[in-house]
Protein backbone atom coordinates (compact mmCIF):
# COMPACT_ATOMS: atom_id res chain seq x y z
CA UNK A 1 -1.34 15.31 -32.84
CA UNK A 2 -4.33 18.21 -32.75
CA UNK A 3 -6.20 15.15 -32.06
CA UNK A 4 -4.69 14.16 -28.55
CA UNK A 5 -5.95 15.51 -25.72
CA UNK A 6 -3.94 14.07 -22.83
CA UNK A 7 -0.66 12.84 -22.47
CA UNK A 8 2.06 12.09 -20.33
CA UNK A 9 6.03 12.05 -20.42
CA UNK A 10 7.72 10.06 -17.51
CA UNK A 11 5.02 10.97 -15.24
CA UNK A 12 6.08 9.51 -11.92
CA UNK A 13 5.13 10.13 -8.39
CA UNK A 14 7.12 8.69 -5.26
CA UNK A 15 6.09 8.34 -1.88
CA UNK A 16 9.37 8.37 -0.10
CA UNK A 17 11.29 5.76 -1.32
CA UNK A 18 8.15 4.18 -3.23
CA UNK A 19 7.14 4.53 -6.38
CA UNK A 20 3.04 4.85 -6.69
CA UNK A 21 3.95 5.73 -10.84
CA UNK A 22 7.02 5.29 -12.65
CA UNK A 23 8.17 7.22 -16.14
CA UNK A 24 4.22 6.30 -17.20
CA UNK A 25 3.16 7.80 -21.47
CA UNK A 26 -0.11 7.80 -21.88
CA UNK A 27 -1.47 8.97 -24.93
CA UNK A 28 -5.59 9.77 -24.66
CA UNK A 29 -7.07 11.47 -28.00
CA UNK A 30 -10.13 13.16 -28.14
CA UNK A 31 -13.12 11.05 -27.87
CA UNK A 32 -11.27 8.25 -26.40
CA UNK A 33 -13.07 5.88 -24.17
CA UNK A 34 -9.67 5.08 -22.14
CA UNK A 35 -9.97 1.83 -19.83
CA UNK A 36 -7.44 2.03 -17.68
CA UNK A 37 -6.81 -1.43 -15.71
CA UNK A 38 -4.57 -2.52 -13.49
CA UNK A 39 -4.41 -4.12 -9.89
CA UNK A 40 -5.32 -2.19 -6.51
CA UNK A 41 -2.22 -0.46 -5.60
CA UNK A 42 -0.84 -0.23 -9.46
CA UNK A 43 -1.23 3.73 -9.54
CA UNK A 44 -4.43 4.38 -11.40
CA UNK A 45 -6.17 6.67 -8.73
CA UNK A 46 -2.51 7.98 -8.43
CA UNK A 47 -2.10 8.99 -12.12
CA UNK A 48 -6.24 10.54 -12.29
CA UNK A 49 -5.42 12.22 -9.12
CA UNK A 50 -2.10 13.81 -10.51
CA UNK A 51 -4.46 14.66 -13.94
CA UNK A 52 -6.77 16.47 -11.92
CA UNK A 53 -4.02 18.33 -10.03
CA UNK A 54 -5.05 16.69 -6.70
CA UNK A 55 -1.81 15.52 -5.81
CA UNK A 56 1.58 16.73 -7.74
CA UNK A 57 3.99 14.45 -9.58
CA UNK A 58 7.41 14.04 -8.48
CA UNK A 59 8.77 14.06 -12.25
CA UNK A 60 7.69 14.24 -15.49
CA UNK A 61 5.17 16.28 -17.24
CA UNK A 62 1.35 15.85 -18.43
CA UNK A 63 -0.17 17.96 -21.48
CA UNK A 64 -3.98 18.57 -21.62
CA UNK A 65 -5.16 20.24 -24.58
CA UNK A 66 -1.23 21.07 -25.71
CA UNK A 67 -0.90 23.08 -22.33
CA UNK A 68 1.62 21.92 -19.35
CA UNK A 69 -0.37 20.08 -17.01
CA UNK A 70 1.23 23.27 -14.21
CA UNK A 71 0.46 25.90 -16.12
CA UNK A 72 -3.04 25.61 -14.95
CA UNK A 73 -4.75 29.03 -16.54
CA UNK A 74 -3.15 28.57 -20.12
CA UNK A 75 -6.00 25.72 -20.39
CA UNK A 76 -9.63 26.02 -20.62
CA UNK A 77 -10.81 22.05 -20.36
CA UNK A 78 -13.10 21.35 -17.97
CA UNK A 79 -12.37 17.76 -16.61
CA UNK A 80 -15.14 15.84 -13.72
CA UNK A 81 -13.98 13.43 -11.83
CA UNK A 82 -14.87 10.49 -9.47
CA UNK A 83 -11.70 9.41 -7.89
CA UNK A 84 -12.23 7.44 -5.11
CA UNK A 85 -15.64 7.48 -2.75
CA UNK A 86 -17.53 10.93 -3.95
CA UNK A 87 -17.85 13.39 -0.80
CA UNK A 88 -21.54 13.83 -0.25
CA UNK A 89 -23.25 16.06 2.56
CA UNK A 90 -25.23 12.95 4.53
CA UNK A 91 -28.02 14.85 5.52
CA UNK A 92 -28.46 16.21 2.08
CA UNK A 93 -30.76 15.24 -0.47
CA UNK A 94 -29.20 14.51 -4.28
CA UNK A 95 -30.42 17.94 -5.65
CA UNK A 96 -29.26 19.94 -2.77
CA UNK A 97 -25.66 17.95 -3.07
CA UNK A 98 -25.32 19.08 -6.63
CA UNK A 99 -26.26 22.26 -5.43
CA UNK A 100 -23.28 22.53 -3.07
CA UNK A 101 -20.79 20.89 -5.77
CA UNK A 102 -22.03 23.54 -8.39
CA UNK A 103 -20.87 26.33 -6.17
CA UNK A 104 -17.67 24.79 -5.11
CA UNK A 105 -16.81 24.67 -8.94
CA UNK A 106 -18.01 28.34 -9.74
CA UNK A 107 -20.39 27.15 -11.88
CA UNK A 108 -23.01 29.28 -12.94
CA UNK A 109 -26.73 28.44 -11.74
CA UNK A 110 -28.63 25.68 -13.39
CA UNK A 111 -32.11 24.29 -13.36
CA UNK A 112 -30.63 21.02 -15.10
CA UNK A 113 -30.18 18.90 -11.84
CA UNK A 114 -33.19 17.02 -12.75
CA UNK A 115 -31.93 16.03 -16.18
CA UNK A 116 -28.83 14.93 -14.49
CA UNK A 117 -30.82 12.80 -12.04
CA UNK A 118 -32.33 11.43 -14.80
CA UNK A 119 -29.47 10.58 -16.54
CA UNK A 120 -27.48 8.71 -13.74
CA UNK A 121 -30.94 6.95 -12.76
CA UNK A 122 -31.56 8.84 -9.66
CA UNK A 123 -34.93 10.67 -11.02
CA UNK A 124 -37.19 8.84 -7.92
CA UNK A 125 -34.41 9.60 -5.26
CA UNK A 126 -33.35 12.97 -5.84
CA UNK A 127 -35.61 13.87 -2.62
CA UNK A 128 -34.19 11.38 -0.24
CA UNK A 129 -31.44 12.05 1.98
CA UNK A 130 -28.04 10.75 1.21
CA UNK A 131 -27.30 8.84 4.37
CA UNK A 132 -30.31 6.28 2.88
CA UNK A 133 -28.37 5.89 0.05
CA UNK A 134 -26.82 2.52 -0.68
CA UNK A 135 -23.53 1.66 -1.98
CA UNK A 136 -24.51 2.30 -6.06
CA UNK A 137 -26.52 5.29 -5.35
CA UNK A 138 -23.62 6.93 -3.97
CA UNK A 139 -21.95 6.18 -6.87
CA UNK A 140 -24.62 7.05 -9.38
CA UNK A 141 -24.71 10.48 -7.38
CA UNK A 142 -21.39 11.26 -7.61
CA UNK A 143 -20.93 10.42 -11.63
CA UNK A 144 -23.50 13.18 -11.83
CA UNK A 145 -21.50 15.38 -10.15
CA UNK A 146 -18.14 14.50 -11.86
CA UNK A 147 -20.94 15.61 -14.95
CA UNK A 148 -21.94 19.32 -13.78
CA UNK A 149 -20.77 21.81 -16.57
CA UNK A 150 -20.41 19.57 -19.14
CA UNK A 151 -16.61 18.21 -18.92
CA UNK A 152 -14.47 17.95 -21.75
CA UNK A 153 -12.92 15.26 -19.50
CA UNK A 154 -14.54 12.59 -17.73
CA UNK A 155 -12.59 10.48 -15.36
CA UNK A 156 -14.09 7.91 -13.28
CA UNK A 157 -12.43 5.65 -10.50
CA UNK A 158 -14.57 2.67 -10.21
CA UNK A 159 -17.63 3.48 -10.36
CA UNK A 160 -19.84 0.78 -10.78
CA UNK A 161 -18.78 0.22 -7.21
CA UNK A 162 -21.82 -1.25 -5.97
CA UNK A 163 -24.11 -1.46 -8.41
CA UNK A 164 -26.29 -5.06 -9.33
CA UNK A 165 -26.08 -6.08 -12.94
CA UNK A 166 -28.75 -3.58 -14.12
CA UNK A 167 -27.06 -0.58 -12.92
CA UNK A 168 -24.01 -1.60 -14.21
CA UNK A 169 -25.43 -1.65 -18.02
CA UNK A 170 -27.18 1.01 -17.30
CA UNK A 171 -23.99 3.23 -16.09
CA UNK A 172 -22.43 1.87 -19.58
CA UNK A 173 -24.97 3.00 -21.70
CA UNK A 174 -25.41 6.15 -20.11
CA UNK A 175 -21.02 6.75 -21.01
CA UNK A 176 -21.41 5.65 -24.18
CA UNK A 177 -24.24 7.58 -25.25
CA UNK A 178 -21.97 10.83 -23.47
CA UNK A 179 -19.65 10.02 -26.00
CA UNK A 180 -21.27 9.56 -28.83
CA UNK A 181 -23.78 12.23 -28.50
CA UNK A 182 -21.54 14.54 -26.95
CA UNK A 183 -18.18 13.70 -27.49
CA UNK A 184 -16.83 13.66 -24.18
CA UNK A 185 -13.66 11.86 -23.79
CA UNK A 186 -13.98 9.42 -20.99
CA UNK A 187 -11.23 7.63 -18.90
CA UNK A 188 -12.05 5.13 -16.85
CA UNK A 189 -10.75 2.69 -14.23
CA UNK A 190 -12.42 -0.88 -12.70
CA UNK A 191 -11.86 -4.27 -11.72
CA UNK A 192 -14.69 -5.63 -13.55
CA UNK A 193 -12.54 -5.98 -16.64
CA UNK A 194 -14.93 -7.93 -19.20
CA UNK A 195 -17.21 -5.05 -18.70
CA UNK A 196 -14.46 -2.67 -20.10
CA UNK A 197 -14.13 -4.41 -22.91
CA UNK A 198 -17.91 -3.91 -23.94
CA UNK A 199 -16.93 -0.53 -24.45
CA UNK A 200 -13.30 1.09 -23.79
CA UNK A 201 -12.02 1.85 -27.13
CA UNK A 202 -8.57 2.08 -25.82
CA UNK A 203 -6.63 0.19 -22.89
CA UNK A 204 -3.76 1.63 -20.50
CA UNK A 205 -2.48 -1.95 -18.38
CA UNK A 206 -0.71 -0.40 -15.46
CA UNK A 207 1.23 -2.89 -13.12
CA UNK A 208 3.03 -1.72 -10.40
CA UNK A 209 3.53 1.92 -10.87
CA UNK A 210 4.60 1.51 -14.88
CA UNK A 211 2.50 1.37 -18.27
CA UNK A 212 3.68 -1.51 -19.34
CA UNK A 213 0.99 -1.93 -22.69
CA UNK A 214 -1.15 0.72 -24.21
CA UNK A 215 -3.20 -0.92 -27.22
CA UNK A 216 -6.76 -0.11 -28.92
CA UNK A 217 -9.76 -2.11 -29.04
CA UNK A 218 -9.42 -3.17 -32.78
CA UNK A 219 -5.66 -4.78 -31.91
CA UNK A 220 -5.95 -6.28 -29.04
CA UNK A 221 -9.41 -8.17 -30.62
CA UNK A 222 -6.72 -9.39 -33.43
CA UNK A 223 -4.28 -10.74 -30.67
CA UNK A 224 -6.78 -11.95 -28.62
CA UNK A 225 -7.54 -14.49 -31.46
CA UNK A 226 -7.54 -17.58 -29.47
CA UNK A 227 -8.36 -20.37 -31.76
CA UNK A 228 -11.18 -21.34 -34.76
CA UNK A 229 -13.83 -23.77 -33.63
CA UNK A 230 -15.84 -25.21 -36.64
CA UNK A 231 -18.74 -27.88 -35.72
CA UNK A 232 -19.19 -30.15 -38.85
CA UNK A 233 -20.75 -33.48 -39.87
CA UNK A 234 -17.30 -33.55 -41.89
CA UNK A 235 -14.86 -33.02 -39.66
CA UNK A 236 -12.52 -35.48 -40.95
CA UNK A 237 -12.99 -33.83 -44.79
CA UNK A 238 -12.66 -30.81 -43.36
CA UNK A 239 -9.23 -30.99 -41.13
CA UNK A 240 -7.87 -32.87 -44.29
CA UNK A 241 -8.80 -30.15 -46.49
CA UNK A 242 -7.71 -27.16 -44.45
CA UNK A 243 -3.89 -29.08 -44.01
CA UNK A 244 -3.32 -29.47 -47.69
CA UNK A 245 -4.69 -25.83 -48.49
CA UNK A 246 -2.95 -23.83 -45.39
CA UNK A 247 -0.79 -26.31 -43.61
CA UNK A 248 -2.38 -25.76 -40.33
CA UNK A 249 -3.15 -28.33 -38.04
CA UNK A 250 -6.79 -28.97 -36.97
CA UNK A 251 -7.68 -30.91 -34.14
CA UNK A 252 -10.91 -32.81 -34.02
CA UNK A 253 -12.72 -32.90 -30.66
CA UNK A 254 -13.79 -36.11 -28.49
CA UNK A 255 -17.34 -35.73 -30.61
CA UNK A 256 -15.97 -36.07 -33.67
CA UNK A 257 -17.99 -33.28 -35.06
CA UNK A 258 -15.54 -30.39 -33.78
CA UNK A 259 -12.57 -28.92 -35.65
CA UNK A 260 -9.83 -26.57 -33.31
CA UNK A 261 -7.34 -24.95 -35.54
CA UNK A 262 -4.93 -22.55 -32.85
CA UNK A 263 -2.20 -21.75 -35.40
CA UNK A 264 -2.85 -18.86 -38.00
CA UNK A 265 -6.49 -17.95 -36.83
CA UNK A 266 -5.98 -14.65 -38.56
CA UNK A 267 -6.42 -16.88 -41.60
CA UNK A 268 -10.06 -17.63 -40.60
CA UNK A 269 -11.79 -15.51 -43.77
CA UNK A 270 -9.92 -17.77 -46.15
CA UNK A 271 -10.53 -21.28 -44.59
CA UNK A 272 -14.35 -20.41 -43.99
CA UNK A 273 -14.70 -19.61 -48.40
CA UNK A 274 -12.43 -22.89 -48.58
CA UNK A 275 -14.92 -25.13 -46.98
CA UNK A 276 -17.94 -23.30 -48.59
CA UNK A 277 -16.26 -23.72 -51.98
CA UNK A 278 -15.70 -27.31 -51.15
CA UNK A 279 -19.24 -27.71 -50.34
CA UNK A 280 -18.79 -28.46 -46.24
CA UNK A 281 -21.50 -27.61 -44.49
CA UNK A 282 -20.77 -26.39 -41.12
CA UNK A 283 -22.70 -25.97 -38.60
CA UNK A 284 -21.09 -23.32 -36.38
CA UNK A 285 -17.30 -21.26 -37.34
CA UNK A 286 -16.22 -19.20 -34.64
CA UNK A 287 -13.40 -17.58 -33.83
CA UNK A 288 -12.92 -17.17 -30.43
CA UNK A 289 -11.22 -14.68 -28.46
CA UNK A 290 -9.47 -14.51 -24.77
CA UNK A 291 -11.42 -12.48 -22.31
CA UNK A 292 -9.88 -8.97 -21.43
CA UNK A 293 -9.45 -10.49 -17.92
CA UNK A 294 -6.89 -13.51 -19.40
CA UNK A 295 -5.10 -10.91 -21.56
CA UNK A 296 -4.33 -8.93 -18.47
CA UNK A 297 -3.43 -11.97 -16.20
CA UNK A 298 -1.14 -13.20 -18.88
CA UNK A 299 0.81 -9.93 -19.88
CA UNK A 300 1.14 -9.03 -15.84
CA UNK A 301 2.05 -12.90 -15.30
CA UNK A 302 -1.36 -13.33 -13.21
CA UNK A 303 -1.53 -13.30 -9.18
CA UNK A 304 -4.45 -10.68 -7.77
CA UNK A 305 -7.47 -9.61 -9.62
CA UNK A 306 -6.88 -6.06 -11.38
C-alpha cells in the first residue's frame, strides 16, 4: 500500500437529514489519473471539498500520504484544487491574480507565472483584465492556480467548463503531460464523460451520495467489449466456421458482407488466427466497445446526464 496516496473509509457527509456522501472508499495511488463521474448533485464537489479540508465530514476518515486526513501538520502533500468556479480579482490581470493566490498559499516568490501562462494557454492574455475573460479563460486561469507550487495533488471540478473543442484537447494534453513528466496524481471530475475516457486511468462512479463502482481503465475496456464486427466477402464461410470451432453464434448483417458475434468477444484473438488460417480474407475485424457514457447510464440505470 506505499503506493496509495488517498483513500477513504466510510467517508460520509450529511446535510441535516441528507446525505451529500454516504460510507464512500476510494482508493487513489500515486500517479493515478482518477475520473471521478457521476451526476450533478451525486457528491463529487462534496467528497474534493472534504479532501481539501473545505468542508468537514460527518463520519468516516480520509488518509493522504498514510496521515489522517485531521491531523493536518503530520502531512506534507501539497494538493491544488479547482472546485467549483475559481475566485478571481475582476479587475485583475492573470499575472497579478496568481500573484495574490501565491501569497494566500505562503508560497515563496516566483518568476514562473509566465511558464504557467504558457502552460494553461493563457501566454497572449496574461495582460488583460479578468472581467474580459470568457467562460474557458476563467477556467484555464484557475487550473493554473490550482498548479502554483507544484502539487502532489491535483484536483479539478470541471474544468473544461467552457472551453470549444480545441481547448478541451488542449487542457488534456497539458494533464497528461503533468503526469507523465511530473508525476502528479490528478483527480478529476466532468460531465463530458467520453473525454475521460481518453485519459483517466482509473474511474470512481458516484450516484447519489455512494461509490457504487471503482474500476481501472484496462477492466472496464475488457467489459466494455460490446460485440466483434468482421466485414467479409465470406460471410457465410465465415459464421459457419466460427460455430463449429467456438460455438458462438454470428449474425450476418442486411449486406450480407457483415458478421456480429456478441457472445464470448473476449475470444476475438482466437477467431481472427481461425479465419486467417482458413484463408478468409476480411476486410475489417473490430471489436467494439460501449462508450464510457453507456457504461455509466447502464450501471446507474440511466435518467440525467452525469
Amino acid at each position: 500500500m506505499n503506493d496509495m496516496l488517498l483513500r477513504t473509509e466510510r467517508l460520509s457527509k450529511r446535510y441535516g437529514q441528507k446525505h451529500a456522501l454516504q460510507d464512500v472508499d476510494i482508493h487513489v495511488r500515486k500517479g493515478d489519473i482518477y475520473g471521478l463521474i457521476g451526476r450533478n448533485g451525486a457528491g463529487k464537489t462534496t467528497l474534493m471539498k472534504i479532501i481539501n479540508r473545505q468542508v468537514h465530514q460527518s463520519a468516516g476518515q480520509a488518509w493522504l500520504n498514510g496521515a489522517k486526513l485531521s491531523e493536518a501538520a503530520s502531512y506534507s502533500l501539497r494538493i491544488g484544487t479547482l472546485v467549483e468556479m475559481p475566485n478571481l480579482y475582476p479587475d485583475a490581470d492573470a499575472r497579478e491574480n496568481l500573484t495574490y493566490k501565491r501569497i494566500a498559499l505562503g508560497l515563496p516568490r516566483s518568476d514562473n507565472h509566465a511558464d504557467l501562462l504558457e502552460l494553461v494557454g493563457l501566454a497572449d492574455a496574461g495582460r488583460k483584465k479578468v472581467k474580459q475573460y470568457s467562460l474557458g479563460m476563467k477556467q484555464r486561469l484557475g487550473i493554473a492556480m490550482a498548479l502554483l507550487g507544484d502539487p502532489d495533488l491535483l484536483m479539478l471540478d470541471e474544468p473544461i467548463n467552457g472551453m470549444d473543442p480545441q481547448g478541451i484537447a488542449d487542457i488534456r494534453n497539458m494533464l497528461v503531460r503533468l503526469n507523465r513528466e511530473k508525476g502528479t496524481t490528478i483527480i478529476i471530475s466532468s460531465h463530458i464523460l467520453d473525454e475521460l475516457a481518453k485519459f483517466a486511468s482509473v474511474y470512481g462512479i458516484i450516484n447519489e451520495g455512494r461509490l457504487i463502482r471503482e474500476v481501472s481503465r484496462e477492466t472496464l475496456e475488457i467489459e466494455n467489449q460490446a460485440d466483434i464486427s468482421i466485414v467479409t466477402d465470406q460471410a457465410q464461410e465465415a459464421a459457419a466456421l466460427i460455430l463449429e470451432k467456438t460455438g458462438l453464434p454470428a449474425h450476418i448483417d442486411g449486406d450480407g458482407r457483415t458478421l456480429r458475434i456478441t457472445q464470448g468477444i473476449e475470444q476475438h484473438k482466437a477467431i481472427s488466427r481461425l479465419l486467417f488460417d482458413a484463408r478468409i480474407y476480411t476486410e475489417s475485424f473490430q471489436v467494439r466497445h460501449r462508450t464510457l457514457e453507456e457504461y455509466f447510464m447502464q450501471l446507474t440505470g440511466g435518467g440525467h446526464g452525469a
